[in-house]
Structures are given as C-alpha cells and as structure tokens.
Protein backbone atom coordinates (compact mmCIF):
# COMPACT_ATOMS: atom_id res chain seq x y z
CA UNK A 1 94.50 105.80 74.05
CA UNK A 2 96.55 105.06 70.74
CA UNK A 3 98.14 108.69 71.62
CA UNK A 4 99.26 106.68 75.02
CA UNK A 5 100.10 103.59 73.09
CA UNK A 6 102.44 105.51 70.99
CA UNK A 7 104.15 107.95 73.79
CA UNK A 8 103.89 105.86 76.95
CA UNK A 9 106.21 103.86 77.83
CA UNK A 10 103.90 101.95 80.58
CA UNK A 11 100.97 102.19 77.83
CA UNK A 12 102.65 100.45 75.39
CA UNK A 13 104.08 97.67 77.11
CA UNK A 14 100.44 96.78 78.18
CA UNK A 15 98.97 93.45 76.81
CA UNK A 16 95.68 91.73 77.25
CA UNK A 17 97.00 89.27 79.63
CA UNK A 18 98.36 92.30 81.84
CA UNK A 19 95.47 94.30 81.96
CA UNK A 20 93.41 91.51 83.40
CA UNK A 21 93.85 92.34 87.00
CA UNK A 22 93.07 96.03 86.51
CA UNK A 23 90.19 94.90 84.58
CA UNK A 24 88.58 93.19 87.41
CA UNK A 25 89.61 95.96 90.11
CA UNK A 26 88.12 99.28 88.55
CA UNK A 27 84.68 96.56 87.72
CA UNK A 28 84.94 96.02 91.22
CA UNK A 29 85.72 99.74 91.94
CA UNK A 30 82.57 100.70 90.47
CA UNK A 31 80.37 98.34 92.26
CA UNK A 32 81.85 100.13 95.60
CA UNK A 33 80.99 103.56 94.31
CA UNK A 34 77.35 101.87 93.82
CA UNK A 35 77.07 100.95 96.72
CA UNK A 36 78.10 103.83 98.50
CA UNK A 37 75.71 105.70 96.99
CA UNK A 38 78.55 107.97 95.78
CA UNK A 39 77.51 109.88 92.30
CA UNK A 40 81.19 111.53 92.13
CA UNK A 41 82.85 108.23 92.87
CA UNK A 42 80.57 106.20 90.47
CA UNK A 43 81.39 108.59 87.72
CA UNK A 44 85.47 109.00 88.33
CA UNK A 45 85.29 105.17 88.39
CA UNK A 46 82.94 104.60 85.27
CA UNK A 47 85.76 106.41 83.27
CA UNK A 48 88.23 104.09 84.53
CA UNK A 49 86.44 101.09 83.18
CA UNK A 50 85.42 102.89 80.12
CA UNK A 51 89.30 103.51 79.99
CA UNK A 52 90.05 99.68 80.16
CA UNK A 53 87.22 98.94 77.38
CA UNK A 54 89.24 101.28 75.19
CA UNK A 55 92.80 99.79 76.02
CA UNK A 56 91.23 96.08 74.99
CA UNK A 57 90.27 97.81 71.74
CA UNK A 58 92.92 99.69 70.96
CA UNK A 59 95.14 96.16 71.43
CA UNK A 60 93.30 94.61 69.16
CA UNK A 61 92.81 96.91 66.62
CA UNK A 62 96.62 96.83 66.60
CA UNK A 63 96.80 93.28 66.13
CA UNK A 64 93.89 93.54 63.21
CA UNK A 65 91.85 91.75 65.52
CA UNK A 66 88.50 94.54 65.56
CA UNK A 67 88.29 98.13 66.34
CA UNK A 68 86.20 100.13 68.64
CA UNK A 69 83.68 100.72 66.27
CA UNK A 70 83.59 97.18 65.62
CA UNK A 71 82.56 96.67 69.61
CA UNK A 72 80.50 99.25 69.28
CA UNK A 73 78.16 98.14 66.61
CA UNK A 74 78.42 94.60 67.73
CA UNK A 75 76.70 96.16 70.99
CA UNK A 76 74.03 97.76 68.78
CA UNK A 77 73.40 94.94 66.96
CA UNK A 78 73.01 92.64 70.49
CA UNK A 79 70.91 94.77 71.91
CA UNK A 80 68.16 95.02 69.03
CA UNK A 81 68.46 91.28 68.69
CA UNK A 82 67.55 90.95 72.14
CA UNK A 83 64.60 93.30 71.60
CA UNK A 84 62.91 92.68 68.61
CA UNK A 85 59.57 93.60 69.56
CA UNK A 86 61.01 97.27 69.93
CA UNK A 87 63.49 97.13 66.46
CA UNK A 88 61.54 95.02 64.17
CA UNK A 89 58.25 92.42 63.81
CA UNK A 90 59.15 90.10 66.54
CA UNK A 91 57.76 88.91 69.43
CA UNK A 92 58.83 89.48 73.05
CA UNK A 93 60.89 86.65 74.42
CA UNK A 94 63.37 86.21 77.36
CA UNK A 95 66.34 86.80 77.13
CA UNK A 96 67.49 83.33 78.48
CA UNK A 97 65.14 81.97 76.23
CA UNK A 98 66.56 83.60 72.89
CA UNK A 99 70.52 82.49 74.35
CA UNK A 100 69.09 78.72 74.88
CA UNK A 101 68.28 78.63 71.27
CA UNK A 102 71.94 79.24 70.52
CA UNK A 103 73.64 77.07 73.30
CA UNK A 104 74.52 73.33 72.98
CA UNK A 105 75.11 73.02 76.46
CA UNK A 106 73.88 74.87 79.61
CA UNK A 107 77.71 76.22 80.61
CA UNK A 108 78.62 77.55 76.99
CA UNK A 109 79.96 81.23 77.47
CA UNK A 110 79.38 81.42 80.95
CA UNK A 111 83.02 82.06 82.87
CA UNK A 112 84.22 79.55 85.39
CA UNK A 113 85.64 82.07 87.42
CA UNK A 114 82.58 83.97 88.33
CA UNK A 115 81.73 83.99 91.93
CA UNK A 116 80.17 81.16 93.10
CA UNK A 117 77.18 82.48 94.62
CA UNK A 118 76.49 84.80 91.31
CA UNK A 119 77.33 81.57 89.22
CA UNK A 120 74.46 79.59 90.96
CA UNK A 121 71.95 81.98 90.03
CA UNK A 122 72.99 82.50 86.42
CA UNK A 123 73.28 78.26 86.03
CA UNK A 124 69.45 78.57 87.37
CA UNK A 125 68.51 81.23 85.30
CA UNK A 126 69.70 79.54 82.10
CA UNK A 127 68.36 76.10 83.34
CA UNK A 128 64.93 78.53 83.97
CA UNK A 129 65.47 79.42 80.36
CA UNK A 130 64.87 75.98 78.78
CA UNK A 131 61.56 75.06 81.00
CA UNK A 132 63.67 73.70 84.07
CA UNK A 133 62.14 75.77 86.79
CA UNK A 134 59.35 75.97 89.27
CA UNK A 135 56.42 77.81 88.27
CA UNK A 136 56.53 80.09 92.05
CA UNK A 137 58.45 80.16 95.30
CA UNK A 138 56.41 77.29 96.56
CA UNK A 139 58.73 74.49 94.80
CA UNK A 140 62.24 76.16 96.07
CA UNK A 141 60.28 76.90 99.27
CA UNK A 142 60.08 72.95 99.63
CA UNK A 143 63.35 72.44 98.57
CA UNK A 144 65.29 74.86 101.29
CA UNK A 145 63.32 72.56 103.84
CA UNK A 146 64.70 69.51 102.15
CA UNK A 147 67.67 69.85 101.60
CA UNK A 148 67.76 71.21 105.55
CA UNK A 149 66.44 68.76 106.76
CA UNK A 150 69.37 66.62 104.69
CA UNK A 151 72.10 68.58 106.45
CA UNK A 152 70.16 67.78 109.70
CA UNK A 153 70.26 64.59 109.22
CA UNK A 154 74.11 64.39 108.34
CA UNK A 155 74.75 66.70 111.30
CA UNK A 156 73.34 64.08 113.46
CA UNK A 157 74.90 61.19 112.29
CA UNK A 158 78.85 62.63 112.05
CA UNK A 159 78.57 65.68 114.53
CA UNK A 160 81.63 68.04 113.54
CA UNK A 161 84.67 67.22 115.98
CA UNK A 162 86.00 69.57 118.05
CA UNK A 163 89.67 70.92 117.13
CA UNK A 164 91.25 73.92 115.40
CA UNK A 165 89.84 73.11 112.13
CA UNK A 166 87.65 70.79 110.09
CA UNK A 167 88.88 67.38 108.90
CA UNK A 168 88.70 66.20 105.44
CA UNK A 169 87.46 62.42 105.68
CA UNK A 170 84.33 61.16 103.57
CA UNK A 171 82.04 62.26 106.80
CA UNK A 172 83.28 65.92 106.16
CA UNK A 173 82.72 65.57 101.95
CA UNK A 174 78.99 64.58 102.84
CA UNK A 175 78.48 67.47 105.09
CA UNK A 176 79.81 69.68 102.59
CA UNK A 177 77.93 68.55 99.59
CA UNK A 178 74.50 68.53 102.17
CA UNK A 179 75.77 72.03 102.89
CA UNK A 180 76.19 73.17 99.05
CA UNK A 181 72.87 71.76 98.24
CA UNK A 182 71.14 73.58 101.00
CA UNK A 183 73.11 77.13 99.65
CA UNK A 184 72.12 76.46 95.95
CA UNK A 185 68.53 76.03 96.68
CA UNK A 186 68.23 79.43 99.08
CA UNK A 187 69.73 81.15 95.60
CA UNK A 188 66.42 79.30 93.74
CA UNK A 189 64.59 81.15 95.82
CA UNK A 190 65.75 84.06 96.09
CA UNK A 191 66.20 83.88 91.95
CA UNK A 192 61.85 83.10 92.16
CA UNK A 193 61.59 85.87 94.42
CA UNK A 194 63.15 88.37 92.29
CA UNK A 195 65.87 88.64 94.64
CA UNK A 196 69.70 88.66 93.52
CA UNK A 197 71.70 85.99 96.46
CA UNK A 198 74.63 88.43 96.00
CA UNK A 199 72.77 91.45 96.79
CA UNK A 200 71.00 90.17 99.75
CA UNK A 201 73.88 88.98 100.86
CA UNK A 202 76.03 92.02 100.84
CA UNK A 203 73.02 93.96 102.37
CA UNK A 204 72.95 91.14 105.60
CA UNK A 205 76.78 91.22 105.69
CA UNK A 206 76.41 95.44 105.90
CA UNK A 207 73.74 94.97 108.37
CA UNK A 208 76.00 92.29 110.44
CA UNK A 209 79.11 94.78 110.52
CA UNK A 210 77.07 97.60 111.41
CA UNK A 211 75.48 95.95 113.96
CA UNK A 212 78.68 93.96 115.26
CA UNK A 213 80.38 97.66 115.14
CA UNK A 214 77.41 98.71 117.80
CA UNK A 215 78.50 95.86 120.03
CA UNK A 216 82.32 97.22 120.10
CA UNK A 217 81.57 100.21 120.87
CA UNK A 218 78.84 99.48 123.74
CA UNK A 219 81.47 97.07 124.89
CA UNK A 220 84.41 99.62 125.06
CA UNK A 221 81.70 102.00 126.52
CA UNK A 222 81.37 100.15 129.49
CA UNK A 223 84.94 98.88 129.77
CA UNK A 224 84.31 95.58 128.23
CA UNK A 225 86.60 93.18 126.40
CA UNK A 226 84.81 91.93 123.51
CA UNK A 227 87.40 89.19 123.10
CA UNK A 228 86.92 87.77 126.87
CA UNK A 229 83.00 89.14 127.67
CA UNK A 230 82.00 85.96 126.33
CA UNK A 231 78.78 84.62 124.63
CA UNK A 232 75.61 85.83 126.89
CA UNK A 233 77.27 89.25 127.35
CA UNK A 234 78.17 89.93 123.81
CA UNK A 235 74.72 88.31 122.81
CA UNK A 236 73.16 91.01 125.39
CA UNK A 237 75.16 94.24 123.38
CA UNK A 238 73.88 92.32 120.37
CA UNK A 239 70.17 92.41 121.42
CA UNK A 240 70.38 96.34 122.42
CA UNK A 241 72.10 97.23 119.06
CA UNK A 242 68.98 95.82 117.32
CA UNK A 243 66.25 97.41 119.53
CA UNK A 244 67.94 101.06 119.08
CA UNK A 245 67.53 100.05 114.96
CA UNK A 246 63.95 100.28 115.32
C-alpha cells in the first residue's frame, strides 16, 4: 500500500473523505458473498476490505496520525478488555454492560447513519445494557399487541385516502409515529428472541422474491399477465408456489 501511495497516481490522490464510498461498498460486498454462501467470493472480497483497512492506515500514518501497528494493538488490547475472565482476574460481564460504564449518554459512538432497522436493535441493546429491558419475550410480546392495537386504532379514526400517494397532514404524522412504534417493538422482540430484525428480514424478503419469482413464471406458463391477472388469480399462483415449498 505505501508502494501504491508512492507509484500510483490514483493511490495517491486518495484521501479519507474519498475512500468513504468504497468503504461502505466492498463492507457491503462481503455481506453478499455471505450470504451467498460463496467461500471464493467471501475471500476475494475479505481482501478488498482488508485492502481499505490498510489504505485508512497508511493515510494516517502519513499524516502522523497512527500506524497499522498502532490499529493493530489497539485491537488486541479491546479485545482482552472485553474478556477479562480469559486475559486476566476478572469477572465475566457483557459487553454492553462494560461500554455503559464508559458512556455518558446512550447514543455516544454509535453512527447516525446506520440503518435504521440495525440502529433500533443496537439503541435496545445498549438501553438492555444499563437494566432497561424485559426480563423474556413476554414484555415485548405485550408490547407488539399494543402498540397494534394503537395503529388500529389510528387506522380507524383517519383511514388512508385514496390517491397516488400519501399526504403529509398531522393525521398522516400520527399514523407514522403509531407505525414506527409498532416496527421498534417487533425489533425488541426479535432482540429477546435472539433474533437479529435485519437478518430475519432479509431471509422473508429472499423468501418473498423467490416465491413472487414462482408466481411469474406459473403466470407466463399459462399465458398470464401478471400485471392485469389481478388479485384472486395472482393470490391463487401465490398459494401453489407455497404448497410445492413443502
């Protein structure tokens, strides 16, 4: 990498700033290759990201900022400190718990561009981490069917008008915060389940495609336009897709 710094022209014009966006693609690159189940893939794309871990270190060891070495141990060092019953005398503890001890406030470190779904469970997890939290699923549980019953009740009183698209009045801002409050506490329980919201959701938006993918095909099949079939016939393809799944 400083070899590239030094002879590359698109190398060394590379900042922090600029690197961001690749960054975030080969991080997202590598979560493909994951989930592909694709051990090639997942290790072509682990170099990349290893490659943008060195660029970030070679920048700032330019600047006199910290070298790689200097990441490096600070990993080593984070990870006994978050083990000490393995590298020293202490006692197990969670990890949230250790990171409350060191927060003032419940948002410090955490980055406000994280998806929001993932950023739900990690604000619950750290709440979690300073006694805020339900001792099992029965306590989210009863939430979900709150706040449901919430949106409901909203529903009822200002039923969404018909048109291309929603309008943005005060009825629509309740509906959406009775809406938000209904998604953050199906992430509570999924995070008391043991269940990540982002995973389950990616697996029910694979299972949705595959299954919506069955329905084009049966349609097509049997001359059908999926665009005109309508409701009760595409809900019929829909029905046959899942009993072939079994």
């Amino acid at each position: 990498m400083r070899d590239l710094r030094a002879r590359c022209e698109w190398d060394a014009a590379q900042t922090h700033e600029s690197l961001r966006p690749y960054l975030l693609e080969e991080a997202h690159e590598v979560d493909d290759a994951i989930k592909g189940g694709d051990d090639r893939q997942l290790r072509e794309e682990l170099g990349d990201l290893l490659l943008q871990v060195l660029f970030h270190s070679v920048l700032a060891e330019e600047r006199g900022a910290f070298t790689f070495q200097d990441v490096a141990d600070g990993f080593i060092g984070k990870m006994k400190a978050r083990h000490p019953h393995l590298y020293g005398d202490g006692e197990r503890t969670p990890w949230e718990q250790q990171k409350a001890r060191k927060r003032e406030s419940l948002v410090d470190g955490l980055p406000v561009e994280l998806p929001s779904l993932h950023r739900a469970y990690r604000l619950q997890d750290r709440a979690a981490g300073v006694g805020f939290d339900w001792p099992d699923v029965a306590g989210p549980l009863e939430k979900v069917d709150e706040e449901l019953g919430e949106v409901r009740a909203e529903l009822a009183a200002q039923p969404p008008r018909p048109g291309p698209g929603p309008v943005y009045d005060s009825a629509h801002e309740r509906l959406e915060g009775e809406l938000g409050d209904l998604l953050f506490a199906v992430v509570n329980l999924c995070r008391k389940a043991g269940v990540h919201p982002a995973l389950a959701l990616d697996r029910a938006n694979g299972k949705f495609v595959r299954r919506f993918r069955g329905v084009e095909e049966k349609a097509k099949a049997r001359g059908m336009d999926v665009r005109t079939a309508g409701l009760a016939a595409l809900d019929g393809l829909w029905d046959e897709v899942k009993r072939e799944e079994v």
